[in-house]
N, C-alpha and C. Protein backbone atom coordinates (compact mmCIF):
# COMPACT_ATOMS: atom_id res chain seq x y z
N UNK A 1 38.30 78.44 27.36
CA UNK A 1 37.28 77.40 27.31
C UNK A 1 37.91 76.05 27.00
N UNK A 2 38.85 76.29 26.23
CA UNK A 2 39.80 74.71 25.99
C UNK A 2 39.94 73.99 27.14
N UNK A 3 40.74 75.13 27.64
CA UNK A 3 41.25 74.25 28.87
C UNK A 3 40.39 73.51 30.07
N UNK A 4 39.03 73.67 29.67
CA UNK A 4 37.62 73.16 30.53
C UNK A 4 37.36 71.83 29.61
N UNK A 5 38.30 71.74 28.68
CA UNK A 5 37.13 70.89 27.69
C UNK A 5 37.62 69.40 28.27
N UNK A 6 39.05 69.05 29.30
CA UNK A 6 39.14 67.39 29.32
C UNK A 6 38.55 67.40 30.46
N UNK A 7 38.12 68.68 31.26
CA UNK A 7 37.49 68.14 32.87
C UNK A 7 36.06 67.83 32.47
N UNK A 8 35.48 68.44 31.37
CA UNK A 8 33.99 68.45 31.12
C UNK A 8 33.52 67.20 30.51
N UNK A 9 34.78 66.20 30.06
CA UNK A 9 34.73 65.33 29.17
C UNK A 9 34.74 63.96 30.48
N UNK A 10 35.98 64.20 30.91
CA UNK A 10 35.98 63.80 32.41
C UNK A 10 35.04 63.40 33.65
N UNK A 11 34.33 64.11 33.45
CA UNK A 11 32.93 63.97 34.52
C UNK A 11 32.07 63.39 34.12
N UNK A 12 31.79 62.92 33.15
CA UNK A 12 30.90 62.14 33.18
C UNK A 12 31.19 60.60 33.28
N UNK A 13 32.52 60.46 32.95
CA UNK A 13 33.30 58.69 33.18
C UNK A 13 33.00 58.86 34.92
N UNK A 14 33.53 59.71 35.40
CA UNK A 14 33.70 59.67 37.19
C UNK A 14 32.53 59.52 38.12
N UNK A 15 31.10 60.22 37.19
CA UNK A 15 29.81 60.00 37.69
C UNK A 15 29.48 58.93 37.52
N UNK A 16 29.71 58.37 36.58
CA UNK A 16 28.83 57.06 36.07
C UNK A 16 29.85 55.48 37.02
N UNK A 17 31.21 55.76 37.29
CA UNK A 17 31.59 55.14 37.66
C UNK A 17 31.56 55.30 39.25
N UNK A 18 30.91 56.39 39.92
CA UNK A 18 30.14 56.77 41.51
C UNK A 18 28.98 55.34 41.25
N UNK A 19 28.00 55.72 40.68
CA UNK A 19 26.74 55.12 39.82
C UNK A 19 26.76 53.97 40.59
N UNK A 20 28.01 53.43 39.30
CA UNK A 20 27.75 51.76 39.17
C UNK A 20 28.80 51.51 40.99
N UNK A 21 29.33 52.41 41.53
CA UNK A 21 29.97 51.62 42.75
C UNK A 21 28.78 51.63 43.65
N UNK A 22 28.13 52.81 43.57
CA UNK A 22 26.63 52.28 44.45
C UNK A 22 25.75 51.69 43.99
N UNK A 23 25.61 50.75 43.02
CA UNK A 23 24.84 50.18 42.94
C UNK A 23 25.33 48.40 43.36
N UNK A 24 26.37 48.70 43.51
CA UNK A 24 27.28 47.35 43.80
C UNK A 24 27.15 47.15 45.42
N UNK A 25 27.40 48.62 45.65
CA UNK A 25 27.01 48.70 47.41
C UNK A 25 25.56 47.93 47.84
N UNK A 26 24.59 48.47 47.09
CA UNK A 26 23.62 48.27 47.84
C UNK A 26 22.83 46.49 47.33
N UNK A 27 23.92 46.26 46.07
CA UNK A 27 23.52 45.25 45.89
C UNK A 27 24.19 44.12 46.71
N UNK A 28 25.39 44.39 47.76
CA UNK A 28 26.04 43.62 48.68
C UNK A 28 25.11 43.78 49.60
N UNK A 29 24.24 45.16 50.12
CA UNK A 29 23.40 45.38 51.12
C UNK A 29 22.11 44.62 50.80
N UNK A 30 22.57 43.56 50.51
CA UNK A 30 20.82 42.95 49.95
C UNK A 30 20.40 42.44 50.87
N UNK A 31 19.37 42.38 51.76
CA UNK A 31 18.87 41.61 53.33
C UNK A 31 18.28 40.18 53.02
N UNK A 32 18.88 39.20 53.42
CA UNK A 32 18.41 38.08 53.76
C UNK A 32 17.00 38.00 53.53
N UNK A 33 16.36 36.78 52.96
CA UNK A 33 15.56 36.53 52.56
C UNK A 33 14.47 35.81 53.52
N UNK A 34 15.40 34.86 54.20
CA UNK A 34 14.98 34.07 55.59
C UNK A 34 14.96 34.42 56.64
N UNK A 35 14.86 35.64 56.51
CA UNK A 35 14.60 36.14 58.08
C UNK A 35 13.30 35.98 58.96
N UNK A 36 13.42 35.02 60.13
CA UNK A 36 11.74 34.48 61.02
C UNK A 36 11.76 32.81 60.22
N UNK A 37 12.62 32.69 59.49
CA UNK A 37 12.02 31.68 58.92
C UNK A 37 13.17 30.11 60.14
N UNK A 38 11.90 28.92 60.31
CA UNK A 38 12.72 28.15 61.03
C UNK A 38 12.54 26.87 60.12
N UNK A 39 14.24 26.31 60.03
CA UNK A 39 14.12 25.30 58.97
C UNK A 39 14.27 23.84 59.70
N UNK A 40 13.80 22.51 59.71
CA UNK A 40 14.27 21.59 60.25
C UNK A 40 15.39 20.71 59.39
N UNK A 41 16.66 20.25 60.04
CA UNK A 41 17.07 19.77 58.33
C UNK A 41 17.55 17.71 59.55
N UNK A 42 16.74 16.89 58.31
CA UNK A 42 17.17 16.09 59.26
C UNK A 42 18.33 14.87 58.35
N UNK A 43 19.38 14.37 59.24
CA UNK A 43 20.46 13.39 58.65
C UNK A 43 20.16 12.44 59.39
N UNK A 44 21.01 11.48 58.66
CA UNK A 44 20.96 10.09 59.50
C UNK A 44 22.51 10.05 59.94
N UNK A 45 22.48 9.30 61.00
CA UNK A 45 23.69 9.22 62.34
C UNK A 45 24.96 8.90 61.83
N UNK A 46 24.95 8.81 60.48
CA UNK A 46 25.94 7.55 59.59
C UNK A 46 25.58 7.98 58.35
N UNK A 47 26.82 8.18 57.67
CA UNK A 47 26.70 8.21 56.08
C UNK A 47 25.65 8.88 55.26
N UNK A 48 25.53 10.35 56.47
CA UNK A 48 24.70 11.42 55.44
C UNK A 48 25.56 11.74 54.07
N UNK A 49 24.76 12.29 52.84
CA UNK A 49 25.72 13.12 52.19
C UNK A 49 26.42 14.48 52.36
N UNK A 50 27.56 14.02 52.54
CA UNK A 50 27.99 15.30 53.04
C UNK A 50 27.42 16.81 52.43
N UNK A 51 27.77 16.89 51.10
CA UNK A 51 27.59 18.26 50.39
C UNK A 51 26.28 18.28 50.43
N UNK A 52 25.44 17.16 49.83
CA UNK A 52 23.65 17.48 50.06
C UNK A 52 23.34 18.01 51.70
N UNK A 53 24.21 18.17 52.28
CA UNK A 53 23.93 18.56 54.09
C UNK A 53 24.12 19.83 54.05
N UNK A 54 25.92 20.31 53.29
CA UNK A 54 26.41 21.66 53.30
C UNK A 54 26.25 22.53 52.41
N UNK A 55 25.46 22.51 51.00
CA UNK A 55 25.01 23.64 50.32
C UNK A 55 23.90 24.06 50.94
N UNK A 56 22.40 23.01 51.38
CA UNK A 56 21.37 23.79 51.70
C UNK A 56 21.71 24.11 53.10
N UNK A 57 22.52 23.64 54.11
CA UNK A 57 22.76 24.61 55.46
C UNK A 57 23.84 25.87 55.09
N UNK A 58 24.57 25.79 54.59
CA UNK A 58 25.49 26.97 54.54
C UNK A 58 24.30 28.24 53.55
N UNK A 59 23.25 27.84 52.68
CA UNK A 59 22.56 28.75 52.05
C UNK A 59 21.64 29.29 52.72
N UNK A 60 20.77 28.02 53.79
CA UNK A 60 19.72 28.58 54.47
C UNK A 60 20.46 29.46 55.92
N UNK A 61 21.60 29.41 56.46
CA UNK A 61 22.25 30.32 56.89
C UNK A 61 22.36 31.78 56.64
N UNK A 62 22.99 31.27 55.27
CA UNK A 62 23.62 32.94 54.80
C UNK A 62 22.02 33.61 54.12
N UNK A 63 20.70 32.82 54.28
CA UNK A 63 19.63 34.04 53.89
C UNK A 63 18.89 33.86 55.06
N UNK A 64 19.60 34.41 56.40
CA UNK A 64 19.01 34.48 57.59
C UNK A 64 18.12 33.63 58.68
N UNK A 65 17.91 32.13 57.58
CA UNK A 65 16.94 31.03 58.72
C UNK A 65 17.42 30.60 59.86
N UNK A 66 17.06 30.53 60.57
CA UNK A 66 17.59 29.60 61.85
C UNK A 66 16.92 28.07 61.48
N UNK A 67 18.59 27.48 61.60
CA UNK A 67 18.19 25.48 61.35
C UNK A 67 18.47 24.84 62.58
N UNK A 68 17.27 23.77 62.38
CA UNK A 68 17.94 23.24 63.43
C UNK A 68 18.12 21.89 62.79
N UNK A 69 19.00 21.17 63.39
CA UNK A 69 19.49 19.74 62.52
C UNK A 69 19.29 18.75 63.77
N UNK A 70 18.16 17.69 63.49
CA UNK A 70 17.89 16.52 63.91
C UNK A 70 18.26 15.35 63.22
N UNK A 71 18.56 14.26 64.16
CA UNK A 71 18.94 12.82 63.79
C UNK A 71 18.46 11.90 64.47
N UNK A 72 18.47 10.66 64.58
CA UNK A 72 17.92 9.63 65.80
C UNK A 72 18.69 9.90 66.93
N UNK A 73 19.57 10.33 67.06
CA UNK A 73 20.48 10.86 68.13
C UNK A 73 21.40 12.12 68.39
N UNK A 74 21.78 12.36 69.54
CA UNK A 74 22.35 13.74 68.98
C UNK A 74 23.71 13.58 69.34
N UNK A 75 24.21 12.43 69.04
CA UNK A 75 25.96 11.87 68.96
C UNK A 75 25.99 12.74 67.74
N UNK A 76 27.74 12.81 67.68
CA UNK A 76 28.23 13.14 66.60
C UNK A 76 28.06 12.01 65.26
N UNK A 77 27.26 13.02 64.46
CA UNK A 77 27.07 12.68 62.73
C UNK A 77 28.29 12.42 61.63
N UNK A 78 28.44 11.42 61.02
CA UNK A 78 29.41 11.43 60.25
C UNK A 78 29.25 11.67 59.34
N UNK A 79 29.79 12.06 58.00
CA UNK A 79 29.33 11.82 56.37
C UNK A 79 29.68 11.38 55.69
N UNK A 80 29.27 11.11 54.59
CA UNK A 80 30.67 9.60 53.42
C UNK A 80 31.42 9.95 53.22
N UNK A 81 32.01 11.76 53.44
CA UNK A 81 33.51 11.67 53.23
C UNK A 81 33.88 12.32 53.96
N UNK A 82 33.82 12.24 55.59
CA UNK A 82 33.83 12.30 56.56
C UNK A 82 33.60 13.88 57.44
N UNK A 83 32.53 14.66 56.99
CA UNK A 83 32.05 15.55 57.71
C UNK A 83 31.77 15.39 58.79
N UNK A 84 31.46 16.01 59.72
CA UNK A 84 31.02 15.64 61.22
C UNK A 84 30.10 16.82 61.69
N UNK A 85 29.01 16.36 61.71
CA UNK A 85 27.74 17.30 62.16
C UNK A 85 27.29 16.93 63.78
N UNK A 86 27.12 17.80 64.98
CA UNK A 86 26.66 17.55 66.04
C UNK A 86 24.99 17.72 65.73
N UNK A 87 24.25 17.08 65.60
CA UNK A 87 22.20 17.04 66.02
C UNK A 87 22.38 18.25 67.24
N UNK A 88 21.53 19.34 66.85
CA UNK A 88 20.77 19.87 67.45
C UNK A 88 19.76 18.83 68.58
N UNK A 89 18.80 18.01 68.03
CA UNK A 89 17.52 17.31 69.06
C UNK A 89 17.67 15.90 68.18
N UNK A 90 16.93 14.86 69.13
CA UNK A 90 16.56 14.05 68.39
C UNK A 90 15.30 14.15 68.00
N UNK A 91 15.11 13.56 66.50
CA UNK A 91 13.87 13.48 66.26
C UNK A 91 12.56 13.66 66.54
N UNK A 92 12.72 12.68 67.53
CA UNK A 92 11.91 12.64 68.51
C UNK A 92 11.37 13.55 69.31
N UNK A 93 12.00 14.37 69.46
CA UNK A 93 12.16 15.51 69.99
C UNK A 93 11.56 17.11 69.98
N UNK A 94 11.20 17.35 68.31
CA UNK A 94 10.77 18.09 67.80
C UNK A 94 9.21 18.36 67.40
N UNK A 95 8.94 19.66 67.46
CA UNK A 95 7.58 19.84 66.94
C UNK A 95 7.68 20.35 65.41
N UNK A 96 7.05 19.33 64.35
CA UNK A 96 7.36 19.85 63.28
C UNK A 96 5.75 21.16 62.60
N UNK A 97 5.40 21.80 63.66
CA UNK A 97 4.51 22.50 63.17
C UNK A 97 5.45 24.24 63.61
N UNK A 98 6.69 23.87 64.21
CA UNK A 98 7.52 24.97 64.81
C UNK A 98 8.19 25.52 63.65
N UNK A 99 8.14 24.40 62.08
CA UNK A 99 8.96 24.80 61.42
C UNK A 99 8.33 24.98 60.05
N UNK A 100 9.04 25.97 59.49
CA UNK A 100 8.40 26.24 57.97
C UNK A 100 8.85 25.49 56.97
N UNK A 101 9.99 24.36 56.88
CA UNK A 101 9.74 23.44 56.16
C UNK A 101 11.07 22.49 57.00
N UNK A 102 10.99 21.37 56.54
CA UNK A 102 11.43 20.15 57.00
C UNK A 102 12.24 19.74 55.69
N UNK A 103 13.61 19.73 56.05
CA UNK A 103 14.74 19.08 54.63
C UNK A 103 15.39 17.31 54.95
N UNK A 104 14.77 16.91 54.20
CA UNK A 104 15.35 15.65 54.70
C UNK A 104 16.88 15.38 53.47
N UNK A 105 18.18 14.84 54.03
CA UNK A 105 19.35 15.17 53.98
C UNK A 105 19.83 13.61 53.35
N UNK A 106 20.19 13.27 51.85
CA UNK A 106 20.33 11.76 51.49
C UNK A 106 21.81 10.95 52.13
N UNK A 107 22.61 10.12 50.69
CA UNK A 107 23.10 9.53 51.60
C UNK A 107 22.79 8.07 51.68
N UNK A 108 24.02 7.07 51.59
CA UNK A 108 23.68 5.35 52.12
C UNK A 108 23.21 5.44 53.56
N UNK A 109 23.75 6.10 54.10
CA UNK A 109 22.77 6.34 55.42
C UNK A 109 21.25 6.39 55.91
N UNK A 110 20.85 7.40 55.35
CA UNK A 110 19.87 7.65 54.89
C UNK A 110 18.49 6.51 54.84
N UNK A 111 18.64 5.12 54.32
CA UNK A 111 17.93 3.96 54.19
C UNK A 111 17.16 3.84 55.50
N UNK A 112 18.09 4.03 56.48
CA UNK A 112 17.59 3.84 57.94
C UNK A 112 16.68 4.79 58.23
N UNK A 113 16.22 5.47 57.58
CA UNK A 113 15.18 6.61 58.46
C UNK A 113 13.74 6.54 57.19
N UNK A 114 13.85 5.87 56.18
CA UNK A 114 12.88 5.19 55.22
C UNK A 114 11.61 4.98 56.02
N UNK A 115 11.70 3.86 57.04
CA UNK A 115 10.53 3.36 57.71
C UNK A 115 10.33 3.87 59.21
N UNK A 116 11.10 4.62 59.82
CA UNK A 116 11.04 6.07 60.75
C UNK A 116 9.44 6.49 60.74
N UNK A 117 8.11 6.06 61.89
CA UNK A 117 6.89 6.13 61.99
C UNK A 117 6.72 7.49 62.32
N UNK A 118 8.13 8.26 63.30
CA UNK A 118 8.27 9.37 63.71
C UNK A 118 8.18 10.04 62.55
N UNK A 119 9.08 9.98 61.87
CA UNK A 119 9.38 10.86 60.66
C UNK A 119 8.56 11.20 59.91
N UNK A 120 7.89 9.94 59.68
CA UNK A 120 6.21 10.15 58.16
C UNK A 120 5.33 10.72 59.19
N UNK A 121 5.64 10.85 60.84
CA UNK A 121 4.27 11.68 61.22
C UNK A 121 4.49 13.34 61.32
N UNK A 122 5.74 13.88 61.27
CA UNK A 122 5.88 14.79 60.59
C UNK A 122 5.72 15.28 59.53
N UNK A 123 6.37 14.57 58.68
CA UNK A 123 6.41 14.54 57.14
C UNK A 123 4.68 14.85 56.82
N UNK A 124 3.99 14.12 57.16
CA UNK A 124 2.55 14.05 57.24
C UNK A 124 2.09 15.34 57.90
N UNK A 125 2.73 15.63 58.93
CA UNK A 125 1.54 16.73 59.85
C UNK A 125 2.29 18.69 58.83
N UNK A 126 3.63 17.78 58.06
CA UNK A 126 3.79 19.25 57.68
C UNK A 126 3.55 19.41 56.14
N UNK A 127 2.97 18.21 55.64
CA UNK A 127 2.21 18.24 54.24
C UNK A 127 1.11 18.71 54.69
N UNK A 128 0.06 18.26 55.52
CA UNK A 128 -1.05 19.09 55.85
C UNK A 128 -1.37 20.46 56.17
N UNK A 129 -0.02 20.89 56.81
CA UNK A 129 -0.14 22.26 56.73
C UNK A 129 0.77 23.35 55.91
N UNK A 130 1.02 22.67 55.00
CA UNK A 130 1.45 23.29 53.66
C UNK A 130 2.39 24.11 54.12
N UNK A 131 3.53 23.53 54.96
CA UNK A 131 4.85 23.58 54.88
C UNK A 131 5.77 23.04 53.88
N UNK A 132 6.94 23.36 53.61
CA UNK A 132 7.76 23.51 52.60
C UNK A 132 8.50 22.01 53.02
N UNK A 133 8.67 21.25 51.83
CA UNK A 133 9.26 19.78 52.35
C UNK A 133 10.64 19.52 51.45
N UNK A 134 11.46 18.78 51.67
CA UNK A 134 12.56 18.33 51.22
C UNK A 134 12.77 17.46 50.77
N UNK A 135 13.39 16.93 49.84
CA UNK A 135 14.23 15.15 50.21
C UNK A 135 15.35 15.01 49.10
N UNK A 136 16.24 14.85 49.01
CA UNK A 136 17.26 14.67 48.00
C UNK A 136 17.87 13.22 48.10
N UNK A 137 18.63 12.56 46.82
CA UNK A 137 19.54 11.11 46.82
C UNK A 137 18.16 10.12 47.32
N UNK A 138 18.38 9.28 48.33
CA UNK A 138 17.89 8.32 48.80
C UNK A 138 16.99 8.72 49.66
N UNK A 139 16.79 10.08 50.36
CA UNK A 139 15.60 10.43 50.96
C UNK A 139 14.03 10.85 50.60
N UNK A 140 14.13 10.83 49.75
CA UNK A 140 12.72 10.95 49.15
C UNK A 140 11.88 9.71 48.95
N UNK A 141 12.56 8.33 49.51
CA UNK A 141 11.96 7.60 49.56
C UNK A 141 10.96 7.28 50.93
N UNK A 142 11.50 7.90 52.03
CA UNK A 142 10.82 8.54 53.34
C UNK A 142 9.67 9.21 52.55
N UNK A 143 9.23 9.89 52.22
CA UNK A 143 7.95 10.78 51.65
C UNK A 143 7.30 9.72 51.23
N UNK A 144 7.80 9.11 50.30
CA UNK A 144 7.27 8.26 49.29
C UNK A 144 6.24 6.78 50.79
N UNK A 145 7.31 6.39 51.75
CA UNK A 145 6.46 5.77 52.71
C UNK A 145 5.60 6.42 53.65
N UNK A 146 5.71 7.65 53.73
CA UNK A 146 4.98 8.63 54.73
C UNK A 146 3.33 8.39 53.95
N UNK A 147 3.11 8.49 53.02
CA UNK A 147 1.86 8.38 51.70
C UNK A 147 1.81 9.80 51.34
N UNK A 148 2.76 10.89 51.45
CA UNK A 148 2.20 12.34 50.97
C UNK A 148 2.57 12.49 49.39
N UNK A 149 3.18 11.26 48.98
CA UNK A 149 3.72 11.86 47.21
C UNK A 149 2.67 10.63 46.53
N UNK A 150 1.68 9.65 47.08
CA UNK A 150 1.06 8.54 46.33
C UNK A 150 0.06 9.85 45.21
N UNK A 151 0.32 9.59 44.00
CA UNK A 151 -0.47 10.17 42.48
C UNK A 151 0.17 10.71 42.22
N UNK A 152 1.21 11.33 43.07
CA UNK A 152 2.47 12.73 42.34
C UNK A 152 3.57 12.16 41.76
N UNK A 153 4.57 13.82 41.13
CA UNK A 153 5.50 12.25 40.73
C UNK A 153 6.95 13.34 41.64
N UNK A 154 7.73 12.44 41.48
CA UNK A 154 8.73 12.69 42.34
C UNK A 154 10.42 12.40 41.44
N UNK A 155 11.61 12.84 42.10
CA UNK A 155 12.74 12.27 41.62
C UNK A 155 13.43 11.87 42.49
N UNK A 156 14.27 11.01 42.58
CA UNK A 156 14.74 10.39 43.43
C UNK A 156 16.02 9.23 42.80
N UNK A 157 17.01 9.36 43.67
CA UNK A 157 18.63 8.17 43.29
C UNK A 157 18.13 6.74 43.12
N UNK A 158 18.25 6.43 41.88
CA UNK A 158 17.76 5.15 41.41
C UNK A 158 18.31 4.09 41.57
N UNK A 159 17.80 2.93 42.59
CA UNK A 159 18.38 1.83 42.50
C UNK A 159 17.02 0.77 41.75
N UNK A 160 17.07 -0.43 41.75
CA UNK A 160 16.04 -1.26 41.61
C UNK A 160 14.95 -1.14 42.81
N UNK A 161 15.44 -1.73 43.85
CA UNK A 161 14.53 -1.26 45.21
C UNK A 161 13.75 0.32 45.18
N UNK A 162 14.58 1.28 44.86
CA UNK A 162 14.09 2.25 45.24
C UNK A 162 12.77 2.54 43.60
N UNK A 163 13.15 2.30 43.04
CA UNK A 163 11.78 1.75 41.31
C UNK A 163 10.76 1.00 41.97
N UNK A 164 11.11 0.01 42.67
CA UNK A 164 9.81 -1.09 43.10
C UNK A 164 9.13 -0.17 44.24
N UNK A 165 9.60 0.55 44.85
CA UNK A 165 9.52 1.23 46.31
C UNK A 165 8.20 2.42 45.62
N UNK A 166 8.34 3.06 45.04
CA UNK A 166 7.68 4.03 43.99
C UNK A 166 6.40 3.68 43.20
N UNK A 167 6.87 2.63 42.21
CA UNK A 167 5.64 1.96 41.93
C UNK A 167 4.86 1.42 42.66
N UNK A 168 5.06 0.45 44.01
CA UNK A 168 4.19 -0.13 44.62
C UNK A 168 3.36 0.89 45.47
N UNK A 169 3.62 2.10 45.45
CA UNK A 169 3.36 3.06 46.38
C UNK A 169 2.19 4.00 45.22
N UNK A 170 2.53 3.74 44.06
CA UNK A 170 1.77 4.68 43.16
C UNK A 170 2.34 5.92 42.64
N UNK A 171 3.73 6.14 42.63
CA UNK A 171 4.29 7.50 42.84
C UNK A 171 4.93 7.49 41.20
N UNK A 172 4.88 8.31 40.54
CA UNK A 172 5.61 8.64 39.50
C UNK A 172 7.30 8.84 39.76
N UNK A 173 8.19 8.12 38.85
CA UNK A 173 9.65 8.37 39.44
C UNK A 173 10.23 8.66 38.23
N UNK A 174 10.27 10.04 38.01
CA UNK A 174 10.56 11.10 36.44
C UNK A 174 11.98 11.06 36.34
N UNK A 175 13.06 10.87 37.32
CA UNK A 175 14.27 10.51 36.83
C UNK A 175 14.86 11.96 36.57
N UNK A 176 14.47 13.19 36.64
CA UNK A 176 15.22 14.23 36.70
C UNK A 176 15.73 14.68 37.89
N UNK A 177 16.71 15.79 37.64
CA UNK A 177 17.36 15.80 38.76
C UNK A 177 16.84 17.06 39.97
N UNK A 178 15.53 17.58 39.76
CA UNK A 178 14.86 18.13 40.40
C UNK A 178 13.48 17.99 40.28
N UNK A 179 12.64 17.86 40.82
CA UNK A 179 11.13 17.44 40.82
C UNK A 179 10.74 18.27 42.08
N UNK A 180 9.50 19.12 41.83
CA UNK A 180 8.51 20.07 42.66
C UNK A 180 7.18 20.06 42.49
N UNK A 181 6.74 19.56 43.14
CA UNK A 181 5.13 19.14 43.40
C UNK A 181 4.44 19.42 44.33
N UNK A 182 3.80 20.74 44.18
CA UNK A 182 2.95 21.52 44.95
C UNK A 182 3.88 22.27 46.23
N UNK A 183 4.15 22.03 47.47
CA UNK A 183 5.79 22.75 48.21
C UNK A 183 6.71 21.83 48.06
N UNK A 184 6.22 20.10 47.72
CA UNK A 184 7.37 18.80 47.84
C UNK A 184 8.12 19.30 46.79
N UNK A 185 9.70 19.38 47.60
CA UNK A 185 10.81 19.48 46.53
C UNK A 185 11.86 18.29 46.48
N UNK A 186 12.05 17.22 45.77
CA UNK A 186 12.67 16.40 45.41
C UNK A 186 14.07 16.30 44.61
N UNK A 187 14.79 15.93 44.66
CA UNK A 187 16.36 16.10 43.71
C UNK A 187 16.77 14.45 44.08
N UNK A 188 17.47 14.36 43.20
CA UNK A 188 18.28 13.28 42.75
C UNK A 188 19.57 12.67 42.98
N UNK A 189 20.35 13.25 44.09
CA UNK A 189 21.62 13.52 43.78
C UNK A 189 22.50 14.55 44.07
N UNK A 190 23.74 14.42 45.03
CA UNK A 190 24.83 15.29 45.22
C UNK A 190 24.93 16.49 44.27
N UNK A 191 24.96 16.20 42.34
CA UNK A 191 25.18 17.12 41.56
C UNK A 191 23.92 18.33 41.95
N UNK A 192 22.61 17.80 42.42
CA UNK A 192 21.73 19.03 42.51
C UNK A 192 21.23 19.50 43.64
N UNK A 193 22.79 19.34 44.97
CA UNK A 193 22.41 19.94 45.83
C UNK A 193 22.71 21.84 46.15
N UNK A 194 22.97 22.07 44.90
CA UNK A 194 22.69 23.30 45.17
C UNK A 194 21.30 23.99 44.78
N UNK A 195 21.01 22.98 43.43
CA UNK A 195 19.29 23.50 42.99
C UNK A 195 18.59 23.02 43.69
N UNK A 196 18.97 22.48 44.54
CA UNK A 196 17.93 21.76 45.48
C UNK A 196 17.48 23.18 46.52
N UNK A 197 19.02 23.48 47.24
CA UNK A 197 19.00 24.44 48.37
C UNK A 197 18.03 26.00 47.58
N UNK A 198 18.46 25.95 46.47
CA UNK A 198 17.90 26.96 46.02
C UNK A 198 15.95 27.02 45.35
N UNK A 199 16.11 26.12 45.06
CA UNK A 199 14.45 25.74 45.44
C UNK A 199 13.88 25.88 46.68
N UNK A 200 14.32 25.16 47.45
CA UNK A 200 13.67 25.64 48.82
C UNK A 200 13.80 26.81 49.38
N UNK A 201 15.00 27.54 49.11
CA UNK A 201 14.70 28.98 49.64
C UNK A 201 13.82 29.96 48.71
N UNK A 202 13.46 29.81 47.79
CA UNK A 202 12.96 30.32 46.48
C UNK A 202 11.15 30.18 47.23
N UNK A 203 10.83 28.67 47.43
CA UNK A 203 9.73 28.39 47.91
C UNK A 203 9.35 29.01 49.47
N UNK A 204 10.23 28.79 49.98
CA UNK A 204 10.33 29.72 51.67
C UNK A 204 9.99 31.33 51.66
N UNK A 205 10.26 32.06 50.51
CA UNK A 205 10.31 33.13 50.50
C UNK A 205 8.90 33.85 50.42
């Protein structure tokens, strides 16, 4: 009987360590979250932010969405530290009722698509139908002219202009680095483009 006693002692380290390797398995087997789901993500032609572009596309990727990325044109996109994105469509181009939410992408660039009539009539037709919305850095000031954030409050990259831009509009500007108001998801800034990406897939789901 001795000689049974280190295999008997034995088996239970070897089971438990089966256990935990399948549970590792199936936790790699985890299925995408975004699957059916279609995202619009839009930059400006010039001086998107780069990383606010590549955490929420490389995330809404890897949990199965299909994106499509619009700009005013579909030349090659640059970024401030020199990414290069090809546009899927222009703007113009798109039906934003095709998509389950719309990411707008910040950026000094970015300024130029602020007063975009195209844009707030999306922005607009996909607040009404309680699609999932975006805006990070300097883009959330687009929402803010579209009229879908006037009584809400929002966050957004602070300059003076962009304070006067807010108030004159009626919009609360809370200064954190994530703000979510009703599906509008707002961020502040490069540092929270990953809580950003992860809000919106959180909300998509």
């Amino acid at each position: 009987m001795k000689k049974y006693l280190p295999i008997l002692f034995i088996l239970p380290i070897i089971f438990n360590a089966c256990q935990g390797g399948d549970d590792k398995k199936m936790e790699e087997k985890k299925e995408p979250s975004l699957v059916g789901k279609n995202i619009l993500m839009v930059i400006a032609p010039q001086n998107f932010r780069d990383e606010e572009f590549e955490e929420p596309h490389s995330l809404f990727l890897k949990e199965g969405a299909n994106v499509v990325v619009a700009s005013t044109d579909t030349n090659e996109a640059q970024g401030m530290f020199g990414m290069k994105v090809k546009p899927d469509k222009c703007i113009e181009d798109v039906n934003p009722l095709d998509f389950d939410a719309i990411v707008l992408i910040g950026g000094s660039g970015s300024t130029i698509l602020w007063d975009n009539e195209k844009l707030h009539e999306y922005v607009k037709t996909a607040y009404e139908n309680k699609k999932v919305i975006g805006a990070i850095c300097l883009s959330p000031v687009t929402l803010v002219k579209a009229g879908i954030l006037k009584g809400k409050s929002a966050t957004c990259y602070e300059t003076p202009e962009v304070v006067q831009i807010f108030k004159k509009n009626d919009v609360v500007l809370t200064g954190k680095s994530i703000e979510v108001t009703e599906k509008i998801i707002t961020a502040n800034g490069p540092p929270a483009a990953k809580d950003y990406a992860e809000k919106i897939v959180e909300l998509l789901k």
